[in-house]
N, C-alpha and C. Protein backbone atom coordinates (compact mmCIF):
# COMPACT_ATOMS: atom_id res chain seq x y z
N UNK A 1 127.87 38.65 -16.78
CA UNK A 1 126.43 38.85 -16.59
C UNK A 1 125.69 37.86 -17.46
N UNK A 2 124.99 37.09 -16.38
CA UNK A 2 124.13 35.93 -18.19
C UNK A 2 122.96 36.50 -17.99
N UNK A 3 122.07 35.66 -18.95
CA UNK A 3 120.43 36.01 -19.53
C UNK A 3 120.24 35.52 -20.21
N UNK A 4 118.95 34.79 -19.52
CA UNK A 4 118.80 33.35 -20.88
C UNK A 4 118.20 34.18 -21.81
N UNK A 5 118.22 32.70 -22.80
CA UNK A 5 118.01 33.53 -24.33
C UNK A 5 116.48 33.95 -24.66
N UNK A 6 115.59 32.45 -23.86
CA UNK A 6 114.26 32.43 -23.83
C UNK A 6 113.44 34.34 -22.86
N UNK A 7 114.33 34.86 -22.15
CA UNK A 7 114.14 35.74 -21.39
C UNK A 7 114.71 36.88 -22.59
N UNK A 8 115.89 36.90 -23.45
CA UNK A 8 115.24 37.88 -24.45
C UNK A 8 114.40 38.34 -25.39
N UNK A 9 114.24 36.49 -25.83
CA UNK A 9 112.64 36.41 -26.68
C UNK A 9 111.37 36.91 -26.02
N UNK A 10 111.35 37.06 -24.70
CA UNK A 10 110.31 37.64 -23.88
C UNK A 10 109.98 39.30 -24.05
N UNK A 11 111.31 39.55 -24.65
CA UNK A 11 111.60 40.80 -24.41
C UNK A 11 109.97 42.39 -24.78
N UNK A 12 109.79 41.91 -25.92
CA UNK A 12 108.36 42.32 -26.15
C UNK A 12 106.72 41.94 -25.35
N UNK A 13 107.02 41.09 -25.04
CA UNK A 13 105.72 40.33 -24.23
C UNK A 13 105.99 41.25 -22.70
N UNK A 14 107.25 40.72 -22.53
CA UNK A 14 107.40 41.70 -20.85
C UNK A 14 106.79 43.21 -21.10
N UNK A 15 107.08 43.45 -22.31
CA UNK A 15 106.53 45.17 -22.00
C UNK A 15 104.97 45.25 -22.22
N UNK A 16 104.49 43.99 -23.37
CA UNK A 16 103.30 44.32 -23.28
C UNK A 16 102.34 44.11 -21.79
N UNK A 17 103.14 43.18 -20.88
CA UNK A 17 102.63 42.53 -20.15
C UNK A 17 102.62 44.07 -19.00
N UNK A 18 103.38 44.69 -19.30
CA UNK A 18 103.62 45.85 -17.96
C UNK A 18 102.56 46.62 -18.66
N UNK A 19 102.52 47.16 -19.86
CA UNK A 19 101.24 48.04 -20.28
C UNK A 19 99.84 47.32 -19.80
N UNK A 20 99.81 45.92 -19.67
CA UNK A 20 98.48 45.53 -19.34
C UNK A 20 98.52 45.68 -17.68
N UNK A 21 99.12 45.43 -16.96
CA UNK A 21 99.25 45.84 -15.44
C UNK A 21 98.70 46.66 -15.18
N UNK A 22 99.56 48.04 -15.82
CA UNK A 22 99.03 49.28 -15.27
C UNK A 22 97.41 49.41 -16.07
N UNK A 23 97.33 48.83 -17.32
CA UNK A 23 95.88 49.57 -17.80
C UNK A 23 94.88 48.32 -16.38
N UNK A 24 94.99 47.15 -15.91
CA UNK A 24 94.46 46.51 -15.12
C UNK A 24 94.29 47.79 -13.89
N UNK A 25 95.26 48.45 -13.29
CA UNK A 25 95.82 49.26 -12.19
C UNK A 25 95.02 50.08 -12.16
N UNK A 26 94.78 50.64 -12.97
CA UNK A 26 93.69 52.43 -13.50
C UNK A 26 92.27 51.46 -13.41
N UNK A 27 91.96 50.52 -13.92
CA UNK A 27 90.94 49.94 -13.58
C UNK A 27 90.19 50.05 -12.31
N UNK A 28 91.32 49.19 -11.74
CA UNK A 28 91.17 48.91 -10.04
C UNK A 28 90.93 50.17 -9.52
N UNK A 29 91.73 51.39 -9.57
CA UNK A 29 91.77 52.70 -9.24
C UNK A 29 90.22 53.10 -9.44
N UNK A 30 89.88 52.78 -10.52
CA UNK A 30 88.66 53.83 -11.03
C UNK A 30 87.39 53.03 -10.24
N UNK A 31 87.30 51.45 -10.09
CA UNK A 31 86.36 50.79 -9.17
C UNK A 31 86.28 51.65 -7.93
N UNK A 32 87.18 51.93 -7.39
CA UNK A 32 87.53 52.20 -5.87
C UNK A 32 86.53 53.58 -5.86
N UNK A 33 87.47 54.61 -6.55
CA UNK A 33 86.78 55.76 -6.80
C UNK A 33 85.14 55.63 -6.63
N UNK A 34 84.65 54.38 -7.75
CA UNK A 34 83.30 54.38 -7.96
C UNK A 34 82.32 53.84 -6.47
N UNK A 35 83.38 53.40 -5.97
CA UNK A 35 82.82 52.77 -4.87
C UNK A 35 82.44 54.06 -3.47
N UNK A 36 83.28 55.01 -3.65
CA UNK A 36 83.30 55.94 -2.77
C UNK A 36 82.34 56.77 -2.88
N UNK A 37 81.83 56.45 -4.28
CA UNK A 37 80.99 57.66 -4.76
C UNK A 37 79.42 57.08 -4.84
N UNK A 38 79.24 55.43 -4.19
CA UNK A 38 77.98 54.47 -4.64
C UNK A 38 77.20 54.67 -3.45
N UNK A 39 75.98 55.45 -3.66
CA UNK A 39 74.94 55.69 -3.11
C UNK A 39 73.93 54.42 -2.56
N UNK A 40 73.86 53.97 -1.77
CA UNK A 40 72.86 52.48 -1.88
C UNK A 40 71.62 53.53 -1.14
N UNK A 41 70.50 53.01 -1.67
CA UNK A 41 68.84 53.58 -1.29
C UNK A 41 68.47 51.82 -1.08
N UNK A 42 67.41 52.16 -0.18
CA UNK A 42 66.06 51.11 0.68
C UNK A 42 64.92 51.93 0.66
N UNK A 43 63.93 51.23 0.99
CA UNK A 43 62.74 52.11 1.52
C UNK A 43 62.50 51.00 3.03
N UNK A 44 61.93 51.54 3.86
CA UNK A 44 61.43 51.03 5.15
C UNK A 44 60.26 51.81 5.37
N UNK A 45 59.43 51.24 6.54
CA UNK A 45 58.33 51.09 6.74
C UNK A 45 58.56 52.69 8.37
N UNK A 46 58.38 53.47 8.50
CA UNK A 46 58.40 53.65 9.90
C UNK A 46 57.51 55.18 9.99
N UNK A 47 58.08 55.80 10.93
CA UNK A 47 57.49 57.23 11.19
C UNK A 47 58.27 58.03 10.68
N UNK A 48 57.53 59.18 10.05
CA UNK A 48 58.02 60.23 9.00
C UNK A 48 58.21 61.07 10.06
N UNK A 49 58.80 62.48 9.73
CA UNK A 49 58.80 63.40 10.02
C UNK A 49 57.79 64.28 10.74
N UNK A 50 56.33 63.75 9.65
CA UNK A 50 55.12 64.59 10.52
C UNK A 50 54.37 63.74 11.05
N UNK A 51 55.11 62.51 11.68
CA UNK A 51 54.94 61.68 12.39
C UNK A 51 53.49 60.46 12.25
N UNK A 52 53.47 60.64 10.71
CA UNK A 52 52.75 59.46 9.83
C UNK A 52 53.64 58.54 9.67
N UNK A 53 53.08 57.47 9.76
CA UNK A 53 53.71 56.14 9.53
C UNK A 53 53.71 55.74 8.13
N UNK A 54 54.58 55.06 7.49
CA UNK A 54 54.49 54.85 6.02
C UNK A 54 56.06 54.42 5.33
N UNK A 55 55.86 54.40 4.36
CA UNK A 55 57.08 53.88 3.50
C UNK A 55 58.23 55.42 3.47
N UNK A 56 59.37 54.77 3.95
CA UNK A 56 60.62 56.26 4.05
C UNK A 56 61.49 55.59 3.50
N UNK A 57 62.23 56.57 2.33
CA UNK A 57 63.53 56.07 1.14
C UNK A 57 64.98 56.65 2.31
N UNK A 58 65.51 55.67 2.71
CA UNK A 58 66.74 55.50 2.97
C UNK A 58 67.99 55.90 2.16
N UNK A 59 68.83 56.34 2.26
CA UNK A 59 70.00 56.52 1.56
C UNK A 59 71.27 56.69 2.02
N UNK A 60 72.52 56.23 1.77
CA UNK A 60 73.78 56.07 2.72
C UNK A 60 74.71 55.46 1.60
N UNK A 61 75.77 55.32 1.91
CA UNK A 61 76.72 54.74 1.55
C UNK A 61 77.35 53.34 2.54
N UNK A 62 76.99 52.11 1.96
CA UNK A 62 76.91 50.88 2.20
C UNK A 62 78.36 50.49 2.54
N UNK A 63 78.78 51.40 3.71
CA UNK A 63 80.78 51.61 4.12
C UNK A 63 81.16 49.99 4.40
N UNK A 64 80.54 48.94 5.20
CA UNK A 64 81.13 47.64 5.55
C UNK A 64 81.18 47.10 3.82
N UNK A 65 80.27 47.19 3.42
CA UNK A 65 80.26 46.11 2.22
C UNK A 65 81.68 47.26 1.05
N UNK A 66 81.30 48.45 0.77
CA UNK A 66 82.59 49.29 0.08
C UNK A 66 84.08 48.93 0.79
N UNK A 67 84.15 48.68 2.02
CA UNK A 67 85.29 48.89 2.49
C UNK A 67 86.23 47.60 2.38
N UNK A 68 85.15 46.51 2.35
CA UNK A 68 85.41 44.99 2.35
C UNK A 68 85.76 44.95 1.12
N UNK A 69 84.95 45.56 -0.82
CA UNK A 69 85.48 45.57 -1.72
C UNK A 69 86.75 46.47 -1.96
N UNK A 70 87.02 47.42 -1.70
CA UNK A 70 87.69 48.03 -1.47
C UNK A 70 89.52 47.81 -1.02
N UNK A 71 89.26 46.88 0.27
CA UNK A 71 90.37 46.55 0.46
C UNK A 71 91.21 45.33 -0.41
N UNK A 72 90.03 44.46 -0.99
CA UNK A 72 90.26 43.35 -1.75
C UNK A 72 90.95 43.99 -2.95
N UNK A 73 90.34 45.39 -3.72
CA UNK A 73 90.98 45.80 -5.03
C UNK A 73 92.37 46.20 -4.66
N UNK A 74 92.46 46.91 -3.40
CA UNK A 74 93.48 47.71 -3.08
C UNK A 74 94.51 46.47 -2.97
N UNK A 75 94.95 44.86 -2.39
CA UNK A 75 95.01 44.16 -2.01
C UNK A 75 95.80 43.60 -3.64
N UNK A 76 94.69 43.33 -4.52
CA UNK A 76 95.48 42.87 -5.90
C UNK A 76 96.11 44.38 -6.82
N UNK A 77 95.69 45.33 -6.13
CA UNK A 77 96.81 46.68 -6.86
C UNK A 77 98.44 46.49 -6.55
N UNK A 78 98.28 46.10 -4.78
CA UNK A 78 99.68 45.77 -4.55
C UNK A 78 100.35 44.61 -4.97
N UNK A 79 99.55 43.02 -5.39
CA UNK A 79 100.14 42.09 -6.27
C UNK A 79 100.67 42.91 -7.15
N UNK A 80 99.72 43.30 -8.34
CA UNK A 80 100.30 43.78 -9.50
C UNK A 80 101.46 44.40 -9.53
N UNK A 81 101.53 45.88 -8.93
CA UNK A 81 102.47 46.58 -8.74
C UNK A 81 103.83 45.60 -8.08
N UNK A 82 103.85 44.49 -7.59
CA UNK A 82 105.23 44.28 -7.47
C UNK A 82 105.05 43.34 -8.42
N UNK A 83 103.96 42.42 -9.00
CA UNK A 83 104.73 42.08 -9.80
C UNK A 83 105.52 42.84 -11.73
N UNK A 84 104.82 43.92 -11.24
CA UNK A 84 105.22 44.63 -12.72
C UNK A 84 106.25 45.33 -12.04
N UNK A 85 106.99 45.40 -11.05
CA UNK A 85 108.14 45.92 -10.65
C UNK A 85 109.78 44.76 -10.95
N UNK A 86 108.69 43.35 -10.77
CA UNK A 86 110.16 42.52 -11.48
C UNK A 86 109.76 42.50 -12.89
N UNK A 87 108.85 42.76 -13.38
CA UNK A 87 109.09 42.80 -15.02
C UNK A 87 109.64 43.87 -15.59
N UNK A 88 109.98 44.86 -14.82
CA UNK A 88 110.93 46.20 -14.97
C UNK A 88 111.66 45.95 -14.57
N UNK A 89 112.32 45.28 -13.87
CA UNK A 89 113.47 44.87 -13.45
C UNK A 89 114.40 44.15 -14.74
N UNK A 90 113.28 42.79 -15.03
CA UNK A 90 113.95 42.11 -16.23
C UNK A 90 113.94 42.68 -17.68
N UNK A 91 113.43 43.55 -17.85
CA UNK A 91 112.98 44.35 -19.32
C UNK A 91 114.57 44.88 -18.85
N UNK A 92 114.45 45.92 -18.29
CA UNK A 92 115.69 46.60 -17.44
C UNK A 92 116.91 45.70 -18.06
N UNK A 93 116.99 44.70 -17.04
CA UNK A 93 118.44 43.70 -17.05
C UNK A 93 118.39 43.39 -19.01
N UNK A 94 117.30 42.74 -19.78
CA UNK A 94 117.46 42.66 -20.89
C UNK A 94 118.33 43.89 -21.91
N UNK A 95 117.58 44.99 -21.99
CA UNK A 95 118.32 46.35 -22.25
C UNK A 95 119.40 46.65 -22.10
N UNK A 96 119.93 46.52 -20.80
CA UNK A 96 121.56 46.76 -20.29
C UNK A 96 122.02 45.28 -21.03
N UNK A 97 121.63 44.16 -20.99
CA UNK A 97 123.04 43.12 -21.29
C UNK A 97 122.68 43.56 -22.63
N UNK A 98 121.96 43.90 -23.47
CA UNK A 98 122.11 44.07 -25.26
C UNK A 98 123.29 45.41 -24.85
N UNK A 99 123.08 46.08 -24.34
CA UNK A 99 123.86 47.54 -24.67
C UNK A 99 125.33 47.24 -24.45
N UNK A 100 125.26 46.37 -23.39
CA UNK A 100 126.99 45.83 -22.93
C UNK A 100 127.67 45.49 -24.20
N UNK A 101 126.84 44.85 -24.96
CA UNK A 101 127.45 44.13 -26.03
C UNK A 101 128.57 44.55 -26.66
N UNK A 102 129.58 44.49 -26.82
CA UNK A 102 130.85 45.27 -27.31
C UNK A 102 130.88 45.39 -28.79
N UNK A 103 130.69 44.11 -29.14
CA UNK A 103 130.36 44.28 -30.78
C UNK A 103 129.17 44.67 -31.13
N UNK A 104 129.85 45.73 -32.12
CA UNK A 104 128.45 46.62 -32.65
C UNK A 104 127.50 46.51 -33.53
N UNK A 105 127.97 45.03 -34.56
CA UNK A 105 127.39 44.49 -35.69
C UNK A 105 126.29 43.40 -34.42
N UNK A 106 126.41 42.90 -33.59
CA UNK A 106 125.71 41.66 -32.67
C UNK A 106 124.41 42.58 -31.93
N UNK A 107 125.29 43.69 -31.65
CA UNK A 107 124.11 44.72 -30.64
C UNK A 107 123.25 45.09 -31.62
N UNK A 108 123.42 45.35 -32.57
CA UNK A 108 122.62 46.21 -33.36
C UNK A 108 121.27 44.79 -33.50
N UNK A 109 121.79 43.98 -34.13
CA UNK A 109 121.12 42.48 -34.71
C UNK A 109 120.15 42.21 -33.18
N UNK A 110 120.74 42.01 -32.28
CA UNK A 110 120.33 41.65 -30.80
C UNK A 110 118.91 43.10 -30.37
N UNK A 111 119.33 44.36 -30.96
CA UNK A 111 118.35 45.35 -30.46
C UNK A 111 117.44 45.25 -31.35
N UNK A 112 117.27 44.52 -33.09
CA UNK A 112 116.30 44.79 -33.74
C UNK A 112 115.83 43.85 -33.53
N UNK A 113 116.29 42.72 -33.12
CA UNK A 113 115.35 41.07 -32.96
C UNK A 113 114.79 40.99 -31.48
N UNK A 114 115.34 41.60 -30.61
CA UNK A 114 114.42 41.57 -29.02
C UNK A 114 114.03 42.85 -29.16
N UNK A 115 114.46 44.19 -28.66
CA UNK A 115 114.02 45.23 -28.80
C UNK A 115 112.50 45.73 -29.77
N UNK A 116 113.19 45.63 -30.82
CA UNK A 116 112.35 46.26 -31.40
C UNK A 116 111.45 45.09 -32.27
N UNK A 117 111.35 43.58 -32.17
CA UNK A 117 110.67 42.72 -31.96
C UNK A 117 110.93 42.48 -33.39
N UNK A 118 111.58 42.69 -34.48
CA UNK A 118 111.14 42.12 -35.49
C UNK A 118 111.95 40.82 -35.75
N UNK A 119 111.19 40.18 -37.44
CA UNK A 119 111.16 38.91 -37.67
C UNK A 119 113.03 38.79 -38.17
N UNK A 120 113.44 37.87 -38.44
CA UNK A 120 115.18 37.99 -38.75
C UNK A 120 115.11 38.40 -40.46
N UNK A 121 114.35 38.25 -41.47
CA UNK A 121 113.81 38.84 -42.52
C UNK A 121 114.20 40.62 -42.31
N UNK A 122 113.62 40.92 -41.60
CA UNK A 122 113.61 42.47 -40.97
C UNK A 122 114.67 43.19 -40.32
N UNK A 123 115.29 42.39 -39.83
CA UNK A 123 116.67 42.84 -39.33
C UNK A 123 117.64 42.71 -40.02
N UNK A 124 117.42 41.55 -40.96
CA UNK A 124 118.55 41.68 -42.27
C UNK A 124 118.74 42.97 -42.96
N UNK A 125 116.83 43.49 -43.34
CA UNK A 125 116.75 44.30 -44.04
C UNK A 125 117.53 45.81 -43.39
N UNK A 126 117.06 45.73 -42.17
CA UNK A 126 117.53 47.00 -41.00
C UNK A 126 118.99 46.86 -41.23
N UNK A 127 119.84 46.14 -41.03
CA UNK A 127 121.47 46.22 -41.01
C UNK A 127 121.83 46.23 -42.33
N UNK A 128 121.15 46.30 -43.54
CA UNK A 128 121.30 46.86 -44.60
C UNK A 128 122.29 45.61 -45.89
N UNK A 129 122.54 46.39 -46.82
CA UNK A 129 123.15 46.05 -47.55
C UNK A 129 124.28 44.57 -47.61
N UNK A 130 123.98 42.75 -47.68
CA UNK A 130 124.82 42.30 -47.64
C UNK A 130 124.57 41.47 -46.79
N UNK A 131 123.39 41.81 -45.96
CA UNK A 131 122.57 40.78 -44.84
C UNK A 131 121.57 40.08 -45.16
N UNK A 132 121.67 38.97 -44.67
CA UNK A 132 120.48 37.61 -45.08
C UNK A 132 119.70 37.41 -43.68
N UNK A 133 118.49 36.93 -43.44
CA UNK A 133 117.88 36.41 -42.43
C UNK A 133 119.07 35.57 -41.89
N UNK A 134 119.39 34.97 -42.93
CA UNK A 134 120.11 33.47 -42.09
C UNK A 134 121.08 33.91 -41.58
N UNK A 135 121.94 34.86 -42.27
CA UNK A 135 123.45 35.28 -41.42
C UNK A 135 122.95 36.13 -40.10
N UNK A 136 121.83 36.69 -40.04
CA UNK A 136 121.91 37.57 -38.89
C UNK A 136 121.81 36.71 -37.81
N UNK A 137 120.64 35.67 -37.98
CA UNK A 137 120.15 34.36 -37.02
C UNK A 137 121.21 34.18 -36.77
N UNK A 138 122.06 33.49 -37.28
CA UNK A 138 123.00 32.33 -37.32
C UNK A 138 124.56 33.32 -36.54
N UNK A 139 124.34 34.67 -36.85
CA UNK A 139 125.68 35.53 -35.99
C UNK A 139 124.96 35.84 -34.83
N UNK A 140 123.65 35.85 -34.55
CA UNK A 140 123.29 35.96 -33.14
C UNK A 140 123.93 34.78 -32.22
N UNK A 141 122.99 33.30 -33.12
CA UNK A 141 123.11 31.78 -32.31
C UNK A 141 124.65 31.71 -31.95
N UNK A 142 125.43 32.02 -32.82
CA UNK A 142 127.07 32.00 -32.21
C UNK A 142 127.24 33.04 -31.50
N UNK A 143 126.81 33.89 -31.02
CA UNK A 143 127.35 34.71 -30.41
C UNK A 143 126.97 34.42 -28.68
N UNK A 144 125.68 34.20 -29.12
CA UNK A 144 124.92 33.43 -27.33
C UNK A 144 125.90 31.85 -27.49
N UNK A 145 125.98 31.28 -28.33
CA UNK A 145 127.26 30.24 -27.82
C UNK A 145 128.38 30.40 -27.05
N UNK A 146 128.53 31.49 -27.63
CA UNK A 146 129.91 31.67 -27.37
C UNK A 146 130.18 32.71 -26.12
N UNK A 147 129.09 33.18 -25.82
CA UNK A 147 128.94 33.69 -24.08
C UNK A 147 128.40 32.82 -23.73
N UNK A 148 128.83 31.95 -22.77
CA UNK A 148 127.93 30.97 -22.37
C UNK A 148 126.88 31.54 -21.20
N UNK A 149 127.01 33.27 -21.17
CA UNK A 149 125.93 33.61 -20.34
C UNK A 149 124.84 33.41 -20.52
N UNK A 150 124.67 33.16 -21.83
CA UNK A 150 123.04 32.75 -22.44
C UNK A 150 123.06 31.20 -22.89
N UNK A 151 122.12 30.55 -22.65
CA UNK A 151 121.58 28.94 -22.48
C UNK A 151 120.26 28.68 -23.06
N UNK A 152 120.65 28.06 -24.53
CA UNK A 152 119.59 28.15 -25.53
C UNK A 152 118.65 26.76 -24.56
């Protein structure tokens, strides 16, 4: 199974990028809503009721022009939604190839530096006692060498 390496460094951005989708999504949702609910008023000139002529306030819901916005939001809901369906896909595929990892000292290093996004300072500190920034870096970089599934 490969995965480039640049696609695990993504690994945080892809998720922020799916939280911004859907908060975009609820957006779009809530326009639509507002649109269903948008009253348009006129006044015109004609015969009233007690059959005086004069200024009469119109009111309706403006359906060609709502339906035309409407389909356009509905239209980039379905962009989004597939495209935040391959960024779940690849978040997905990222997750499973760290978990495959057989060695448990690489997975661990690999889940605190993509996963859980921190700096190699931080993951030294996380794997505890005896770890340097540089050795964790440097046992990752050989380890994506040495699967050549990943292509720095």
């Amino acid at each position: 199974m490969g995965i480039e390496k640049n696609v695990l460094e993504q690994y945080s951005s892809i998720v922020e990028e799916i939280a911004d989708l859907e908060r975009r999504n609820r957006n779009d949702r809530n326009e639509i809503k507002k649109l269903e609910k948008q009253i348009m008023s006129d006044t015109v000139t004609g015969s009233r009721d007690d059959l005086t002529i004069g200024p009469i306030m119109v009111k309706g819901v403006a359906e060609g022009l709502a339906d035309k916005k409407r389909d356009q939001i509905e239209a980039r809901i379905m962009k989004q939604n597939r495209f935040r369906k391959r960024l779940l896909n690849m978040k997905q595929e990222i997750e499973d190839y760290i978990q495959k990892i057989e060695d448990s000292e690489i997975r661990r290093i690999a889940r605190f530096r993509y996963i859980d996004d921190l700096e190699w300072r931080q993951v030294a500190v996380r794997m505890g006692r005896g770890y340097t920034d540089t050795a964790c870096r440097k046992k990752m970089e050989r380890f994506l060498q040495k699967n050549k599934s990943v292509r720095s």
